[in-house]
Protein backbone atom coordinates (compact mmCIF):
# COMPACT_ATOMS: atom_id res chain seq x y z
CA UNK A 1 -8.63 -7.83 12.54
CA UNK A 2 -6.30 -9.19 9.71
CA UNK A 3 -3.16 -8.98 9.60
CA UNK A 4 -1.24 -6.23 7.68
CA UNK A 5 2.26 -6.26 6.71
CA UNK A 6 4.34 -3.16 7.81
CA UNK A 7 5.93 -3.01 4.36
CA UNK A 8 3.94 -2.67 1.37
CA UNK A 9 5.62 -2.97 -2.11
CA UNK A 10 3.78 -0.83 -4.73
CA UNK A 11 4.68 -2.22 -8.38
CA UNK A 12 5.69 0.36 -11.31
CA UNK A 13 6.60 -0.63 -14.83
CA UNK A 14 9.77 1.00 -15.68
CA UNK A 15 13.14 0.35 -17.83
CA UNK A 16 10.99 -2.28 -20.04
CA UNK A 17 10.16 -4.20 -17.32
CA UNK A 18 6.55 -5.24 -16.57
CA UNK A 19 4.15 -4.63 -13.22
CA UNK A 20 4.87 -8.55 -13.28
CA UNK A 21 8.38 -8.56 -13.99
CA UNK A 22 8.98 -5.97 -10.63
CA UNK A 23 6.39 -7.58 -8.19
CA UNK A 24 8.99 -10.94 -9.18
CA UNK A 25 12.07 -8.78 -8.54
CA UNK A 26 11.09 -6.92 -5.34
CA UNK A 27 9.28 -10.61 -3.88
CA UNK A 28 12.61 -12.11 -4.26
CA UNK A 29 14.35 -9.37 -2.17
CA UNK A 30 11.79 -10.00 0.08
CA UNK A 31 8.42 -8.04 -0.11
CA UNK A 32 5.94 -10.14 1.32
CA UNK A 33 3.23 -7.40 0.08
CA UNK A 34 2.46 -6.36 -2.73
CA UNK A 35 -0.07 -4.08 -4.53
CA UNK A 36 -0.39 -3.90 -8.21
CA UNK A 37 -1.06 -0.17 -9.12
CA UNK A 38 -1.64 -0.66 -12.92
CA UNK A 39 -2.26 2.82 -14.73
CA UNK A 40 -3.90 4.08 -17.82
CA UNK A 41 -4.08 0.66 -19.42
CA UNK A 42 -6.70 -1.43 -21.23
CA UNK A 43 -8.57 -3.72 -19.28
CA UNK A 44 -7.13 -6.63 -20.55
CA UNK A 45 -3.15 -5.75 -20.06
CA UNK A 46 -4.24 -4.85 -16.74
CA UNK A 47 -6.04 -8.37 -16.19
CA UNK A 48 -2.98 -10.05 -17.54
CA UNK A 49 -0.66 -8.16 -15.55
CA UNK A 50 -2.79 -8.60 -12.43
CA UNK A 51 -2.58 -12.75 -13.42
CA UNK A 52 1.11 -12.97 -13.44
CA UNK A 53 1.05 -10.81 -10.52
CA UNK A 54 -0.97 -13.32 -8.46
CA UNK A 55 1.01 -16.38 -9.31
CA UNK A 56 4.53 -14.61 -8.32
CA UNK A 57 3.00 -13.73 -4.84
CA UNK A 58 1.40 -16.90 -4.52
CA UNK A 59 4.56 -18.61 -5.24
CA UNK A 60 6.79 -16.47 -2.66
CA UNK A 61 3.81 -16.23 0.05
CA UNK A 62 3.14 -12.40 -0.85
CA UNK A 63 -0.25 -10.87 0.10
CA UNK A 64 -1.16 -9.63 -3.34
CA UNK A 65 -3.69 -6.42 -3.24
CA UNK A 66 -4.65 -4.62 -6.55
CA UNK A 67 -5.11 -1.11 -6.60
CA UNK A 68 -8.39 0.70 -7.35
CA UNK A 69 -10.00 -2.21 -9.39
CA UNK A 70 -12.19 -4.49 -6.88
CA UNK A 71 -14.18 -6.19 -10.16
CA UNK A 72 -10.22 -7.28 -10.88
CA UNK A 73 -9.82 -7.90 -7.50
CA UNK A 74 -12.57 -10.59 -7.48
CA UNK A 75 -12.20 -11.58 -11.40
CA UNK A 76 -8.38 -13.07 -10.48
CA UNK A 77 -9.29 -13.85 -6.70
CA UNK A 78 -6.31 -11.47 -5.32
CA UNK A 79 -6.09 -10.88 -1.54
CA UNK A 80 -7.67 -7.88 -2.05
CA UNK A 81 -7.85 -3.84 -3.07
CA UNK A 82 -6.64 -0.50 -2.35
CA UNK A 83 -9.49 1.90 -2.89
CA UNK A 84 -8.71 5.38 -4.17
CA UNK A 85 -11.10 8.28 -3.31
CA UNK A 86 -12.62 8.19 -6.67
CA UNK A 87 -13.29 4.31 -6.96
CA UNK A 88 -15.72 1.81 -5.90
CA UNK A 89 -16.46 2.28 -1.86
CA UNK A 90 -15.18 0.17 0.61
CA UNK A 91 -18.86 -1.04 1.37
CA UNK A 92 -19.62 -1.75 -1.98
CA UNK A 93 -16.21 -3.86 -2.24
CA UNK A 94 -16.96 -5.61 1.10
CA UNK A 95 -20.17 -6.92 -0.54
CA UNK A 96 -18.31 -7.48 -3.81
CA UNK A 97 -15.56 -9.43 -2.03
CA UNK A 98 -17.10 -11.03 0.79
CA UNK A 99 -15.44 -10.54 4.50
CA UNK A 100 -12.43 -12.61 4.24
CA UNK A 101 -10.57 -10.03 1.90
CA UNK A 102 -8.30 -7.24 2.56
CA UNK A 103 -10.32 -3.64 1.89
CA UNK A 104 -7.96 -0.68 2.22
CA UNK A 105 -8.63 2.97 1.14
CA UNK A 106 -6.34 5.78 0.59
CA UNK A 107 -6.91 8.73 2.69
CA UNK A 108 -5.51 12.40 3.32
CA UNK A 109 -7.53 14.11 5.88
CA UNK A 110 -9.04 13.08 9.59
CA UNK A 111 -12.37 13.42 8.18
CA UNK A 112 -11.51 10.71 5.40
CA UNK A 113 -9.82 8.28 8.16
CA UNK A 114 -12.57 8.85 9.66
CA UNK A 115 -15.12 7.75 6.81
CA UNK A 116 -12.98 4.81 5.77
CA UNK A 117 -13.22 3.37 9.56
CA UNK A 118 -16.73 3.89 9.42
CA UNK A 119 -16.88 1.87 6.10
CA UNK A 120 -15.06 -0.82 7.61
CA UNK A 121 -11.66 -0.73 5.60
CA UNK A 122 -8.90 -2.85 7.32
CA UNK A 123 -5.92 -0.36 6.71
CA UNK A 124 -5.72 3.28 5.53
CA UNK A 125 -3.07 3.96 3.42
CA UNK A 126 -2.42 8.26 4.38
CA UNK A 127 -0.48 10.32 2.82
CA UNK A 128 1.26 12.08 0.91
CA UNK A 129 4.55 12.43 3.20
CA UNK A 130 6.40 14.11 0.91
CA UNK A 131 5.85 14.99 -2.80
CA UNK A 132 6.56 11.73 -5.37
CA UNK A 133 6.15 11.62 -8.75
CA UNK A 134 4.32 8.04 -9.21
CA UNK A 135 1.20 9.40 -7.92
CA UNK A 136 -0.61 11.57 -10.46
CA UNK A 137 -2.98 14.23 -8.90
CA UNK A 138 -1.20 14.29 -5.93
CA UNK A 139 -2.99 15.28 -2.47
CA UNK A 140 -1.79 18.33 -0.07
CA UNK A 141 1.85 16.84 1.31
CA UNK A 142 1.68 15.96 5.25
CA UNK A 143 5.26 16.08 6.43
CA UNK A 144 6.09 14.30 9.43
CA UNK A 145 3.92 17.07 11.59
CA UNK A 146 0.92 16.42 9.21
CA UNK A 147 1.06 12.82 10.64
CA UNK A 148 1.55 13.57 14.32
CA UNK A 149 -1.32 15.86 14.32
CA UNK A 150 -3.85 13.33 11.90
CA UNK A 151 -2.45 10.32 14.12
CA UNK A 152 -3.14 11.89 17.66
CA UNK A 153 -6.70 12.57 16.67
CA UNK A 154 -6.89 9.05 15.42
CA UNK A 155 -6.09 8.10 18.94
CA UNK A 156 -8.41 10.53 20.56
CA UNK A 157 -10.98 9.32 18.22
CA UNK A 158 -10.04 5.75 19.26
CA UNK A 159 -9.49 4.73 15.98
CA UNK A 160 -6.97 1.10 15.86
CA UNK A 161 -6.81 0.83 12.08
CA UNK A 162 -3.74 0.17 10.73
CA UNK A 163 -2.68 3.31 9.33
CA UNK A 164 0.50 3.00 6.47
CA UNK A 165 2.72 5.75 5.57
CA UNK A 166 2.52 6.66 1.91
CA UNK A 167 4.74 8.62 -0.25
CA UNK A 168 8.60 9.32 -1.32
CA UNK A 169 9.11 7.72 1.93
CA UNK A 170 12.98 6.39 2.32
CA UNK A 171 14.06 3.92 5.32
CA UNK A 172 15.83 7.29 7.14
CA UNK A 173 12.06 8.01 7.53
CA UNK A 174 10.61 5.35 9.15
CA UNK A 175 11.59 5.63 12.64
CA UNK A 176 9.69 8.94 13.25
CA UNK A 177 6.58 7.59 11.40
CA UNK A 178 6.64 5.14 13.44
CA UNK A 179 6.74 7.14 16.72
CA UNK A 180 4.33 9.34 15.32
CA UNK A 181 1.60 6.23 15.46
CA UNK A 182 1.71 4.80 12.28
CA UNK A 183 1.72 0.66 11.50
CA UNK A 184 3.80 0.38 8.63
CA UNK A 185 4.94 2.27 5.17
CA UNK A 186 3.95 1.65 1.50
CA UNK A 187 6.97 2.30 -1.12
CA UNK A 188 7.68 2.27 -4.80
CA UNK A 189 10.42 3.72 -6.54
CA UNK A 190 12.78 3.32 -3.77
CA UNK A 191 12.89 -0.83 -4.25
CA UNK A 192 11.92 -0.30 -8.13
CA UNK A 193 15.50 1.94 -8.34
CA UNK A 194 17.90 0.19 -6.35
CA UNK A 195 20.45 -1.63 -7.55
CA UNK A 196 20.57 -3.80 -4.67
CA UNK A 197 17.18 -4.45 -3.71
CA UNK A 198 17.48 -6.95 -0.97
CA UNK A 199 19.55 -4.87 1.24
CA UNK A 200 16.59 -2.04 0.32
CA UNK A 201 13.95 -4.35 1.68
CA UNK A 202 15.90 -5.80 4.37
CA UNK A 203 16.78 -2.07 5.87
CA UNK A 204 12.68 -1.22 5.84
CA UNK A 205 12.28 -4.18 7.83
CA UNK A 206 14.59 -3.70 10.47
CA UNK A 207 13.54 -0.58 11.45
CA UNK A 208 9.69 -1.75 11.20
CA UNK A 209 10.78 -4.17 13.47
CA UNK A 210 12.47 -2.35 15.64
CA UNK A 211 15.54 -4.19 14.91
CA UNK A 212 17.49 -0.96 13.97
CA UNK A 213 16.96 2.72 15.10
């Protein structure tokens, strides 16, 4: 199984700042995961984006995963690709990618955990936990009871996948996702917004580490 971080960084391009220009910000306070969700852009911003994307995670030690795209994915060699329900499948972005890259998918429902194991995804990114507004089209919300029920029949089902947390999720949180039985969280606006990122990052990690309660 490869390994996945318990924090994953989701880029945004806010305040005149590029996708780039916040995967650099939030990898110096300490993201060591990143995933480049570029939106509604033409193919070649995207690409560039995704380029000076690569380099500042290469250059920190960042897993860099780009979201939705897994031609892009292979095109700049990134680590690999979150798969929404409406892209490419995991299996076709297995074959795509080869076996050494990272294949998550995004999922909402048992029956879509379910599908994504069966595809052979190496984390499932589930959510929404509560509503956000970086997502457009936004799934049903869980709420923390969505994910105890979802993750218990994950565990009946004997399903081990690495399941992340995904959405308006803050580090007061974290604790109860992770009793409830998930592996990590994925964030975005809460590192893009704060003023002191570092601290931001560090206080994730703590309590994914069991550092802090």
């Amino acid at each position: 199984m490869k390994q996945v971080a318990t924090l994953h960084y989701i880029t945004q391009a806010l305040n005149g700042k590029s996708h780039a220009q916040a995967a650099e910000a939030a990898c110096a306070a300490g993201a060591d995961w990143v995933q480049l969700r570029v939106k509604n852009q033409p193919y070649a911003q995207w690409k560039e984006e995704a380029l000076q994307t690569r380099e500042i995670c290469r250059k920190y030690g960042s897993t860099f995963i780009i979201n939705d795209n897994a031609l892009l994915a292979a095109e700049v060699d990134a680590d690999g690709v979150h798969l929404g329900k409406t892209d490419l499948s995991p299996g076709e972005a297995r074959q795509l990618l080869g076996p050494d890259k990272i294949i998550g998918g995004t999922a909402n429902t048992f029956a879509d955990a379910v599908a994504l194991v069966a595809a052979g995804v190496d984390y499932i990114g589930l959510g929404p936990f509560r509503f956000t507004a970086t997502k457009e089209n936004l799934s049903p919300i869980l709420g923390l009871s969505g994910y105890e029920t979802l993750l218990q029949q994950c565990c009946s089902a004997g399903i081990t996948t690495p399941v992340i947390a995904i959405g308006g999720i803050v580090v007061a949180d974290v604790a109860a996702l992770l009793a409830a039985g998930v592996h990590g969280v994925a964030v975005s606006s809460v590192i893009n917004l704060a003023e002191d990122k570092a601290q931001v990052v560090k206080g994730f990690k703590e309590v994914l580490s069991g550092v802090a309660v």
